[in-house]
C-alpha atoms as a PDB file:
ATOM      1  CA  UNK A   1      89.538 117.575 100.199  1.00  0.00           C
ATOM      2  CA  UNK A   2      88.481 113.985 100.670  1.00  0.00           C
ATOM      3  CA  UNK A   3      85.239 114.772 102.278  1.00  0.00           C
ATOM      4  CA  UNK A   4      84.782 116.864  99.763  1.00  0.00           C
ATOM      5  CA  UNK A   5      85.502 114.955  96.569  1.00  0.00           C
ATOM      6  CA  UNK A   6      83.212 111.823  98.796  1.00  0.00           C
ATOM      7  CA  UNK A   7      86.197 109.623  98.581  1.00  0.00           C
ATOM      8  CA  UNK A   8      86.447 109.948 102.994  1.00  0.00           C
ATOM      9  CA  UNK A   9      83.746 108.910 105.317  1.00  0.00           C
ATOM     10  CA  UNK A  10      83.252 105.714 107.150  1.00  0.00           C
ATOM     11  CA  UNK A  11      79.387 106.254 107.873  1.00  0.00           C
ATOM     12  CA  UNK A  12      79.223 106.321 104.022  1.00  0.00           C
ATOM     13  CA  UNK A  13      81.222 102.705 103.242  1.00  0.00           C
ATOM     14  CA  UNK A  14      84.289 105.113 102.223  1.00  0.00           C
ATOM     15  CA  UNK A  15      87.956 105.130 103.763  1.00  0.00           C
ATOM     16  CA  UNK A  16      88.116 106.786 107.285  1.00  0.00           C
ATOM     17  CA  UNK A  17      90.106 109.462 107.180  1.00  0.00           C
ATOM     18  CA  UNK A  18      92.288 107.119 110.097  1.00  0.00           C
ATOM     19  CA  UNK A  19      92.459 104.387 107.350  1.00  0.00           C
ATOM     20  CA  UNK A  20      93.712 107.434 104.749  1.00  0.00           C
ATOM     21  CA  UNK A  21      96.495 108.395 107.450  1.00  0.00           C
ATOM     22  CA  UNK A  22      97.587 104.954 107.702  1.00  0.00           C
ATOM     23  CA  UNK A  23      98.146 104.552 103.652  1.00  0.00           C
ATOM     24  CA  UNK A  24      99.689 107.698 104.123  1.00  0.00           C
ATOM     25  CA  UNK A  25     102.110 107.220 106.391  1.00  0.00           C
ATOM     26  CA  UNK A  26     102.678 103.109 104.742  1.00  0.00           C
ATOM     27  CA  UNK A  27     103.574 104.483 101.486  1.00  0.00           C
ATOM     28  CA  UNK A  28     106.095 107.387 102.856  1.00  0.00           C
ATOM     29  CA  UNK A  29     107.686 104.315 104.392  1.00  0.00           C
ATOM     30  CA  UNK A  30     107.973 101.605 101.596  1.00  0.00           C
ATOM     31  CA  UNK A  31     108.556 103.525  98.650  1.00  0.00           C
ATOM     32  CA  UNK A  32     112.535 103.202  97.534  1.00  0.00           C
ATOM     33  CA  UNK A  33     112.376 107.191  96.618  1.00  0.00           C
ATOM     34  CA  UNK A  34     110.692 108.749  99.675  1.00  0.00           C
ATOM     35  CA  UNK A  35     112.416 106.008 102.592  1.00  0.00           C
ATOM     36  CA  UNK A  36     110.317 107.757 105.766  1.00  0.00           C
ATOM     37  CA  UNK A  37     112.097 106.072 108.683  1.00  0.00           C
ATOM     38  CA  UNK A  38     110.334 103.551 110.418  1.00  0.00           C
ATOM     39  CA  UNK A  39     110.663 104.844 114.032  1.00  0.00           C
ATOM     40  CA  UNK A  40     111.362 101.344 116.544  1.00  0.00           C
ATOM     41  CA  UNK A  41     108.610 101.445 118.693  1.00  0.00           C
ATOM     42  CA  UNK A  42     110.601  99.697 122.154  1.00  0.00           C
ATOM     43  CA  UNK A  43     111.894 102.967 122.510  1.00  0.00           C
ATOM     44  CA  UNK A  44     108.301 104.967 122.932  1.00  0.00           C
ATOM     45  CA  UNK A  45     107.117 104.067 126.802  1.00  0.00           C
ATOM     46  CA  UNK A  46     103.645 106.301 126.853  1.00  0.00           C
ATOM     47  CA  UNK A  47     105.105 108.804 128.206  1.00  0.00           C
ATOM     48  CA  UNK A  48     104.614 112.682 127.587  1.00  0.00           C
ATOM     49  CA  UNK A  49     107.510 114.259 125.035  1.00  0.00           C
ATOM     50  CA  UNK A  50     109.369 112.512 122.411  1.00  0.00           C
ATOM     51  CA  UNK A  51     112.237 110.097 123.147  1.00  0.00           C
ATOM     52  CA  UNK A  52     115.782 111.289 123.072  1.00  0.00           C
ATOM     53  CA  UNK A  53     116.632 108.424 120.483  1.00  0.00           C
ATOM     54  CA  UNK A  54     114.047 109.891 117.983  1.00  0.00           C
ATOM     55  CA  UNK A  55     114.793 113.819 118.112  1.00  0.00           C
ATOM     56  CA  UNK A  56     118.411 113.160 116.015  1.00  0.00           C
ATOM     57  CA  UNK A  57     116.189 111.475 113.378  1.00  0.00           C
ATOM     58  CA  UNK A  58     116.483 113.785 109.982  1.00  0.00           C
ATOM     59  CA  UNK A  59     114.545 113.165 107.248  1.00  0.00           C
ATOM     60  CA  UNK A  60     114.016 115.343 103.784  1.00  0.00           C
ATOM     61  CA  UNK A  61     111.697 115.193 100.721  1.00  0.00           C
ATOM     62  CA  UNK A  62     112.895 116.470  97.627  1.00  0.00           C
ATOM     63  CA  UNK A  63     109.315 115.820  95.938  1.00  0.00           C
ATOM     64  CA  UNK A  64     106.672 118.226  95.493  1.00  0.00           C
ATOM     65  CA  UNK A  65     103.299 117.867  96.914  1.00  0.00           C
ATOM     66  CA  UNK A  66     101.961 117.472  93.965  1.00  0.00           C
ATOM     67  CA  UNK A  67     104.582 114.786  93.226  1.00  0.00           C
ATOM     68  CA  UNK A  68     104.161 112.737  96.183  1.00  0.00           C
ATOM     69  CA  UNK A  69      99.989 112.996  95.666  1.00  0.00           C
ATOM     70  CA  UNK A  70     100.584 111.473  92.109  1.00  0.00           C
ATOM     71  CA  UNK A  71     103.274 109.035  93.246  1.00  0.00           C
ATOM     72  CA  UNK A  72     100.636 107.886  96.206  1.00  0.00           C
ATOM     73  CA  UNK A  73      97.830 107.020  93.727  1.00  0.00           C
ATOM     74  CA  UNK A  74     100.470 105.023  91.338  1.00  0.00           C
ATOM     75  CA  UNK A  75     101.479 103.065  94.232  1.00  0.00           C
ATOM     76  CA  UNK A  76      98.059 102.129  95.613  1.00  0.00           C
ATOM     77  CA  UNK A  77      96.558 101.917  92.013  1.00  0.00           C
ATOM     78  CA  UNK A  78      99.783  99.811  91.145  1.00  0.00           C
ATOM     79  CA  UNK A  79     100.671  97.791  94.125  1.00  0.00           C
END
């Protein structure tokens, strides 16, 4: 949808759809509502699989999609 709507696109001066991830993935982790756990990177060695400390992590949104769209665009618009 960003290509789409022109708002994604490095080659065009717009946010790379990388730099869109990043926000994403920021805001999930900051906001008081959402609290996306920040995983401790020591514990991630390049190798294949996921670590055994990260596979008991549990973590549940209770916010629509449409929700957490609206809440991303106050944040960034806000913050």
């Amino acid at each position: 949808w960003a290509e789409a709507a022109a708002v994604c696109g490095a080659t065009r001066s717009h946010l790379s759809a990388y730099a869109l991830t990043l926000m994403a993935i920021y805001f999930l982790q900051v906001d008081p509502t959402i609290c996306l756990h920040v995983l401790p990177t020591d514990i991630f060695h390049g190798e294949a699989g996921t670590p055994e400390q990260v596979q008991n992590y549990k973590w549940r949104c209770n916010f629509t999609l449409a929700e957490l769209l609206y809440k991303f665009f106050t944040f960034f618009a806000s913050n």
